[in-house]
C-alpha atoms as a PDB file:
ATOM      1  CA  UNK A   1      59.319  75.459  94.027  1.00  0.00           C
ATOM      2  CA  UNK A   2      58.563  79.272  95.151  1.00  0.00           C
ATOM      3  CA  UNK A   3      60.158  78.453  98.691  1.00  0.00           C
ATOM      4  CA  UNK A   4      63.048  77.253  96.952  1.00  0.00           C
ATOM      5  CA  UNK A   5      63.846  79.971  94.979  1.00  0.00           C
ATOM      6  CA  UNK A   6      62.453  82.497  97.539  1.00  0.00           C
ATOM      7  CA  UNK A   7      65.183  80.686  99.909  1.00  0.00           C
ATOM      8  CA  UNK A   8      67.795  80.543  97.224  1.00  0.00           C
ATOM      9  CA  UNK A   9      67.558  84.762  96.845  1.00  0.00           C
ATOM     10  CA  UNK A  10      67.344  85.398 100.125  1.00  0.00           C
ATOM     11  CA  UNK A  11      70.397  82.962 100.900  1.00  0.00           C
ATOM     12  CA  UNK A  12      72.924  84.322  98.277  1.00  0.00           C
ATOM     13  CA  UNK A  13      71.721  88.081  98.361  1.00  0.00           C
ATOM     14  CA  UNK A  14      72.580  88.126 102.837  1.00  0.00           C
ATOM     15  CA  UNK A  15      76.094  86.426 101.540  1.00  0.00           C
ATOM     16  CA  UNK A  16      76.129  89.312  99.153  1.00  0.00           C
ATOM     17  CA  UNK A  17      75.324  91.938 101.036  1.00  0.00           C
ATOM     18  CA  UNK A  18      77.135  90.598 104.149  1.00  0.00           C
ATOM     19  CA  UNK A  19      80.619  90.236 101.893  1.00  0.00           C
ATOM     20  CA  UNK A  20      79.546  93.749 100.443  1.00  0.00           C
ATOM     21  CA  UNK A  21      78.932  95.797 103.422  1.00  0.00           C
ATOM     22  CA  UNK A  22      81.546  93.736 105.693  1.00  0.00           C
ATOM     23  CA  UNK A  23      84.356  94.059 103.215  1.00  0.00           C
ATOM     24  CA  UNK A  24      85.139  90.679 103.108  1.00  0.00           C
ATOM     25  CA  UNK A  25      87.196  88.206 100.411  1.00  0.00           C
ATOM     26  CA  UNK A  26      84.961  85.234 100.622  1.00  0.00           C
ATOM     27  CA  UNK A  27      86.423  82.972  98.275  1.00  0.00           C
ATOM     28  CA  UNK A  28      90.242  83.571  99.375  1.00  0.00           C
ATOM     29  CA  UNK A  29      89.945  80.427 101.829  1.00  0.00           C
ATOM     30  CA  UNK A  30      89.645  78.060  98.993  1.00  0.00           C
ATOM     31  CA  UNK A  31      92.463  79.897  96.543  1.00  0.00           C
ATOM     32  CA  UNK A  32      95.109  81.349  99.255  1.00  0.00           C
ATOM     33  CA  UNK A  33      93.864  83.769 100.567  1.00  0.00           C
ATOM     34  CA  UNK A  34      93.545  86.565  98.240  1.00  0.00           C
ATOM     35  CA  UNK A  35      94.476  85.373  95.214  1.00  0.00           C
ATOM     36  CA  UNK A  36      98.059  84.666  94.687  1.00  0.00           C
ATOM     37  CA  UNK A  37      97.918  81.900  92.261  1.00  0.00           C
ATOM     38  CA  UNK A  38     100.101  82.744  89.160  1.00  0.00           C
ATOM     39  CA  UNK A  39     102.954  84.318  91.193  1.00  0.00           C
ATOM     40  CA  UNK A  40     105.627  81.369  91.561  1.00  0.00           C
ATOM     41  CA  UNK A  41     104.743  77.777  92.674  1.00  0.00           C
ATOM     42  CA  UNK A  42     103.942  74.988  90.354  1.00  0.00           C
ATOM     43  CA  UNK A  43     101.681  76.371  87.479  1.00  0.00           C
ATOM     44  CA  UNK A  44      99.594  72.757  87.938  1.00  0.00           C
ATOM     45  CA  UNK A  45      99.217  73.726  91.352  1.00  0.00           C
ATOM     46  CA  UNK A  46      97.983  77.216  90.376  1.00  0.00           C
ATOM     47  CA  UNK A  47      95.679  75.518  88.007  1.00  0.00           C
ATOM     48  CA  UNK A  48      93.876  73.339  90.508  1.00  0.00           C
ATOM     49  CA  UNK A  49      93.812  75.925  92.765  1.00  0.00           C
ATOM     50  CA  UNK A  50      91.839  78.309  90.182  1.00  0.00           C
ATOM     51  CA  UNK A  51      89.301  75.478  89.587  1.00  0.00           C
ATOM     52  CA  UNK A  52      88.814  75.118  93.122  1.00  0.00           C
ATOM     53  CA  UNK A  53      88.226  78.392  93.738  1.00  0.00           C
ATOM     54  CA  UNK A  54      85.628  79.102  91.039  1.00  0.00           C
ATOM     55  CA  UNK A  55      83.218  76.325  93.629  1.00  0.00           C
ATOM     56  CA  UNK A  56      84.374  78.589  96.684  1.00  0.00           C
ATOM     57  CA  UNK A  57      81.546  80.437  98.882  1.00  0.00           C
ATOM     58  CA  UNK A  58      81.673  82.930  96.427  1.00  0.00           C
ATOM     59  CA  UNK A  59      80.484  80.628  93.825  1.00  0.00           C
ATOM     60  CA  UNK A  60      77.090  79.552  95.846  1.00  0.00           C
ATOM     61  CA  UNK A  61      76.252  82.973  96.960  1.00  0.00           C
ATOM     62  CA  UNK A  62      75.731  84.728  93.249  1.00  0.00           C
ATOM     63  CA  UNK A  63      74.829  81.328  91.807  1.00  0.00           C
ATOM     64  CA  UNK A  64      71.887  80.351  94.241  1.00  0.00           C
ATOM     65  CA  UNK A  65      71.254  84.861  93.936  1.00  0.00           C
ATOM     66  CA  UNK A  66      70.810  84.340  90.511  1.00  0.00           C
ATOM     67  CA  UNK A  67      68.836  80.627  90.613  1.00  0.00           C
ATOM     68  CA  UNK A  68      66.454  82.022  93.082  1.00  0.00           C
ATOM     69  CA  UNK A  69      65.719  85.148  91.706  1.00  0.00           C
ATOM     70  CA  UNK A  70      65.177  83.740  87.815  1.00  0.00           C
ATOM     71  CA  UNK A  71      63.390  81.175  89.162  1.00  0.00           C
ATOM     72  CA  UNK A  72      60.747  83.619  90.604  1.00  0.00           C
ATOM     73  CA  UNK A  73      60.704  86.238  87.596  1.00  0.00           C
ATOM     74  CA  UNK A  74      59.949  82.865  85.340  1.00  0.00           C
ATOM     75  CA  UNK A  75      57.502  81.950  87.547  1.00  0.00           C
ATOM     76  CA  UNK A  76      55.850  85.324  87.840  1.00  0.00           C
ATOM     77  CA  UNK A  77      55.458  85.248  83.981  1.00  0.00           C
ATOM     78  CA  UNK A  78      53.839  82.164  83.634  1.00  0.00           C
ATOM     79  CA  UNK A  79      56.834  79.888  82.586  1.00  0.00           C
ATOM     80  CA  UNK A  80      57.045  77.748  85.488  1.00  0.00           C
ATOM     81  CA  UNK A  81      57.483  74.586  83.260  1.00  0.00           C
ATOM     82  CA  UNK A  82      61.217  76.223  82.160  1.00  0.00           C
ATOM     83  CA  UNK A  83      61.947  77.423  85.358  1.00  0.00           C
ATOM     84  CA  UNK A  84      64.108  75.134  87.196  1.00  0.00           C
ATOM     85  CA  UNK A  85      66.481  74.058  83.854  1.00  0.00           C
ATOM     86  CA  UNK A  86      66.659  77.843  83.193  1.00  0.00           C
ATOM     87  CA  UNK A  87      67.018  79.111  86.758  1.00  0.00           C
ATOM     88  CA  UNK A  88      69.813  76.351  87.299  1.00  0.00           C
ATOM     89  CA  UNK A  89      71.959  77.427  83.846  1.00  0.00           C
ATOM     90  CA  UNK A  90      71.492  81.021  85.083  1.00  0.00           C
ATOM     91  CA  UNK A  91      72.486  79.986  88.860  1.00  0.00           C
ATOM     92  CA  UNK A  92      75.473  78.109  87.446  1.00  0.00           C
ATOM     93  CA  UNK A  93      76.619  80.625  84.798  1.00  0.00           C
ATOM     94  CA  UNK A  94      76.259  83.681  87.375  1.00  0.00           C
ATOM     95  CA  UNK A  95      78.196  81.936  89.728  1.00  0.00           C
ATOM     96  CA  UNK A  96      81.257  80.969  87.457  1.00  0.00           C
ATOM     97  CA  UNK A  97      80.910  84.331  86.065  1.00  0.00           C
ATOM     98  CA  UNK A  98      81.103  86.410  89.426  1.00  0.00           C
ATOM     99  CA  UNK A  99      84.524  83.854  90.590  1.00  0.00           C
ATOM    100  CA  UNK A 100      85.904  84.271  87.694  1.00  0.00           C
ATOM    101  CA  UNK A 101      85.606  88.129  87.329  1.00  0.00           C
ATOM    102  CA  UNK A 102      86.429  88.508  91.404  1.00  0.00           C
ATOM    103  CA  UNK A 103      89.255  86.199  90.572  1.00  0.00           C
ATOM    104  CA  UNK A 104      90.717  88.639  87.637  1.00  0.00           C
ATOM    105  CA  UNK A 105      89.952  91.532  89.643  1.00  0.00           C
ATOM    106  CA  UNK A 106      92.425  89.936  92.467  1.00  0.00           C
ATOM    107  CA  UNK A 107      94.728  88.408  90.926  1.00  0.00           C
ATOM    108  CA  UNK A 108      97.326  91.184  92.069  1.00  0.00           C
ATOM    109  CA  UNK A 109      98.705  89.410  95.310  1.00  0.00           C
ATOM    110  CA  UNK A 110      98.396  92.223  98.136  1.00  0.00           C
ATOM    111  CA  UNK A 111     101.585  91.924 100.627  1.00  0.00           C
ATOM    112  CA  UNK A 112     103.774  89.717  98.085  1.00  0.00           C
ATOM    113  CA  UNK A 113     106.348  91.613  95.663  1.00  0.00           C
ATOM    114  CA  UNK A 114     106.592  90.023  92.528  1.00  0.00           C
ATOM    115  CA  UNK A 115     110.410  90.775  91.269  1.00  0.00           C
ATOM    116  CA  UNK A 116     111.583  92.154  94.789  1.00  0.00           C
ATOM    117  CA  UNK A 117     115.300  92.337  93.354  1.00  0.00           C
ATOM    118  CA  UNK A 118     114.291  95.149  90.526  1.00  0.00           C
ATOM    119  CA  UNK A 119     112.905  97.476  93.580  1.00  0.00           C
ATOM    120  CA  UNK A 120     116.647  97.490  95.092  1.00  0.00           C
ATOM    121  CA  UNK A 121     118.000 100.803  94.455  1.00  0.00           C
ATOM    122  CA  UNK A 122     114.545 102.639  93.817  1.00  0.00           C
ATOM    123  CA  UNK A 123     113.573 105.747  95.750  1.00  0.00           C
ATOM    124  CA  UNK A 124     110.055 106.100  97.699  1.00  0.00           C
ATOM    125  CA  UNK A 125     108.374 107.574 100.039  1.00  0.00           C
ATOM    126  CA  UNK A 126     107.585 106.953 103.349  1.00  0.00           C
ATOM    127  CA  UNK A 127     103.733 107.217 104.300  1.00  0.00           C
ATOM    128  CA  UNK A 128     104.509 105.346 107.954  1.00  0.00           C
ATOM    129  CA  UNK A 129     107.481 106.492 110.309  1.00  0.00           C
ATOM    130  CA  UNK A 130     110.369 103.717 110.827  1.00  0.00           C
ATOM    131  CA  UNK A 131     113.209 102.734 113.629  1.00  0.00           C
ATOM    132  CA  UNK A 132     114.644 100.222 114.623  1.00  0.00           C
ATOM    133  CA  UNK A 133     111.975  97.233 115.542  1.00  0.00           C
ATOM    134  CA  UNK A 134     109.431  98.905 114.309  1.00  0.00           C
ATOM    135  CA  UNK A 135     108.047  98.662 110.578  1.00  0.00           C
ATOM    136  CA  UNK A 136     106.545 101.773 108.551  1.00  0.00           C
ATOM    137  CA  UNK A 137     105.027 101.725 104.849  1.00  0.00           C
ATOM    138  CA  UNK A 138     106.914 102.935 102.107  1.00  0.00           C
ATOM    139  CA  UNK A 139     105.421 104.300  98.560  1.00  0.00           C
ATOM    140  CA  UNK A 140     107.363 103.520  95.037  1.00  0.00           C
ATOM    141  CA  UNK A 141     105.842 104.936  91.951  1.00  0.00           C
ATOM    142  CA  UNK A 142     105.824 102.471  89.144  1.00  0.00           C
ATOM    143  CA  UNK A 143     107.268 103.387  85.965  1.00  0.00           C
ATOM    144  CA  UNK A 144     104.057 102.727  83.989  1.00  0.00           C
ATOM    145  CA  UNK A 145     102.008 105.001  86.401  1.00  0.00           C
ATOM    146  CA  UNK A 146     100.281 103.776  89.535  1.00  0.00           C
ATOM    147  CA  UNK A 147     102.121 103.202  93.112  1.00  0.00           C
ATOM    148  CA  UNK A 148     103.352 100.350  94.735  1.00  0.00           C
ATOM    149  CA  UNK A 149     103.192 100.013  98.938  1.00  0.00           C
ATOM    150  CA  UNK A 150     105.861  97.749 101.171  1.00  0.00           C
ATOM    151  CA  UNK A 151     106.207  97.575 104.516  1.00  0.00           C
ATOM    152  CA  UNK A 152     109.096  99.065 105.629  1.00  0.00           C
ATOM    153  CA  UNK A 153     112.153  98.794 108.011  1.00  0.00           C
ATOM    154  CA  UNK A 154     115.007 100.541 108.839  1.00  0.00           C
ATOM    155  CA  UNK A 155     118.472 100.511 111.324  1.00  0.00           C
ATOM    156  CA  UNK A 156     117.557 104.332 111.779  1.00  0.00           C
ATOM    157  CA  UNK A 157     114.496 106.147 112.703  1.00  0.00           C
ATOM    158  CA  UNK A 158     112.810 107.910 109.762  1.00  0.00           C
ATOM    159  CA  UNK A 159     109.475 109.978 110.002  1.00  0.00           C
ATOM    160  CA  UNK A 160     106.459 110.388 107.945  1.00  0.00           C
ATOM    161  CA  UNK A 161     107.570 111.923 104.116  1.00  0.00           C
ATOM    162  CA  UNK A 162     111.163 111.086 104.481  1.00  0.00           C
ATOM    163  CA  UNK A 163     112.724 110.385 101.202  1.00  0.00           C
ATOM    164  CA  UNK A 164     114.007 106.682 101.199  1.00  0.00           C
ATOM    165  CA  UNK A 165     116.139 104.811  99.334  1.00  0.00           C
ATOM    166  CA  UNK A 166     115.403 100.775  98.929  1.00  0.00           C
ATOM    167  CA  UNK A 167     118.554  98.920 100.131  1.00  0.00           C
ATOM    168  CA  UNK A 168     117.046  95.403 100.087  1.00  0.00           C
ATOM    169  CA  UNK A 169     113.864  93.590 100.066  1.00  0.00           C
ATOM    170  CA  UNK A 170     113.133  90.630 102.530  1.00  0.00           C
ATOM    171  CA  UNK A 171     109.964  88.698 101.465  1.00  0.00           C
ATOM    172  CA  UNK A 172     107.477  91.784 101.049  1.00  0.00           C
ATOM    173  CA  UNK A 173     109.589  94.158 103.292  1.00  0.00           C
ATOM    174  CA  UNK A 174     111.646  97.011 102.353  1.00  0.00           C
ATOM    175  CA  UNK A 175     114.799  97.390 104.348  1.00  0.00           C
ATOM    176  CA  UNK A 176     115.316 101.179 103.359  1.00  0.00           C
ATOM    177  CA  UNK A 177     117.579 104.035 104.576  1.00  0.00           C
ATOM    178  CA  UNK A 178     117.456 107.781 103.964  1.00  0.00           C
ATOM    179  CA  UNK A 179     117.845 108.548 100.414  1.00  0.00           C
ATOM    180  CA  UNK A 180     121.346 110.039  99.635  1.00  0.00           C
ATOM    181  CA  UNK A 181     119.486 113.844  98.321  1.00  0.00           C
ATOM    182  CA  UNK A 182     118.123 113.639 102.043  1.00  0.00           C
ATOM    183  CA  UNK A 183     121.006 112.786 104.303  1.00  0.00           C
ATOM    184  CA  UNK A 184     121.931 115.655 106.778  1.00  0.00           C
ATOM    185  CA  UNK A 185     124.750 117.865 106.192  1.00  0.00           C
ATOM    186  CA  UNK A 186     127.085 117.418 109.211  1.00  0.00           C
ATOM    187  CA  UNK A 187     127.346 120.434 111.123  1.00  0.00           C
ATOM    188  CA  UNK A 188     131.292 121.816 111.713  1.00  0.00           C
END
């Protein structure tokens, strides 16, 4: 049983540290891709899709972590007969717990606008330059404190800082345009 759990550690701690250091979402192949269930769709569908995710890669990677390295500490103190129900409850619990807390933790969808029609008419800034064909980043503040980042286009070309005015929202683009305080004063 030590190569088991020796293999079990060393097999979810590389995930780990490989997900850690390499930045990656590994569960967001099994729940679409970064955690968008909850935001439209069927709520059944959303449902299914939460359950499937909790058995994702993330899943095996802290639940063997935590099998191997229980099973090992058990068997270091002399409890080698509890070991493998123990070390599999732990495996199991630390694995559930870890996709469901990553889950939580992502369950802002990145790139999707949730209520794109209440952003029409709201002011931002741009962090990106825009022109025609070619799409920029725009910054809202959000009423209850924090900032909110779109992609951005516009029929004129607009650089870095320029105050912006949201016209419309396509999917999770802003189609913006100068903001009025910031239009230039023809000359005579």
């Amino acid at each position: 049983m030590f190569a088991i759990y020796l293999g079990s550690l060393l097999f979810g701690g590389v995930l780990i540290a490989a997900s850690a250091l390499l930045g990656a979402d590994h569960g967001a192949e099994l729940h679409g891709g970064g955690g968008n269930a909850g935001h439209g769709g069927d709520n059944s569908q959303n449902q299914g899709s939460a359950w499937v995710s909790l058995f994702g890669l993330r899943f095996w990677s802290f639940g063997s972590a935590f099998f191997g390295i229980t099973g090992l500490v058990l068997r270091a103190i002399g409890l080698s007969a509890l070991a493998p129900l123990v070390s599999t409850g732990v495996g199991i619990a630390a694995g559930l717990g870890a996709s469901a807390m990553f889950r939580r933790l992502t369950g802002e969808t990145v790139g999707q606008v949730r209520d794109a029609a209440a952003l029409v008419g709201r002011e931002g800034k741009l962090l990106l330059p825009v022109a025609r064909g070619q799409r920029g980043k725009v910054r809202l503040a959000q009423p209850g404190g924090g900032d909110v980042d779109l992609l951005a286009e516009s029929d004129e070309a607009l650089v870095s800082g320029t105050e912006v005015l949201i016209v419309e929202v396509r999917g999770n683009v802003a189609v913006v345009a100068r903001a009025p305080a910031e239009r230039p004063v023809p000359r005579a």
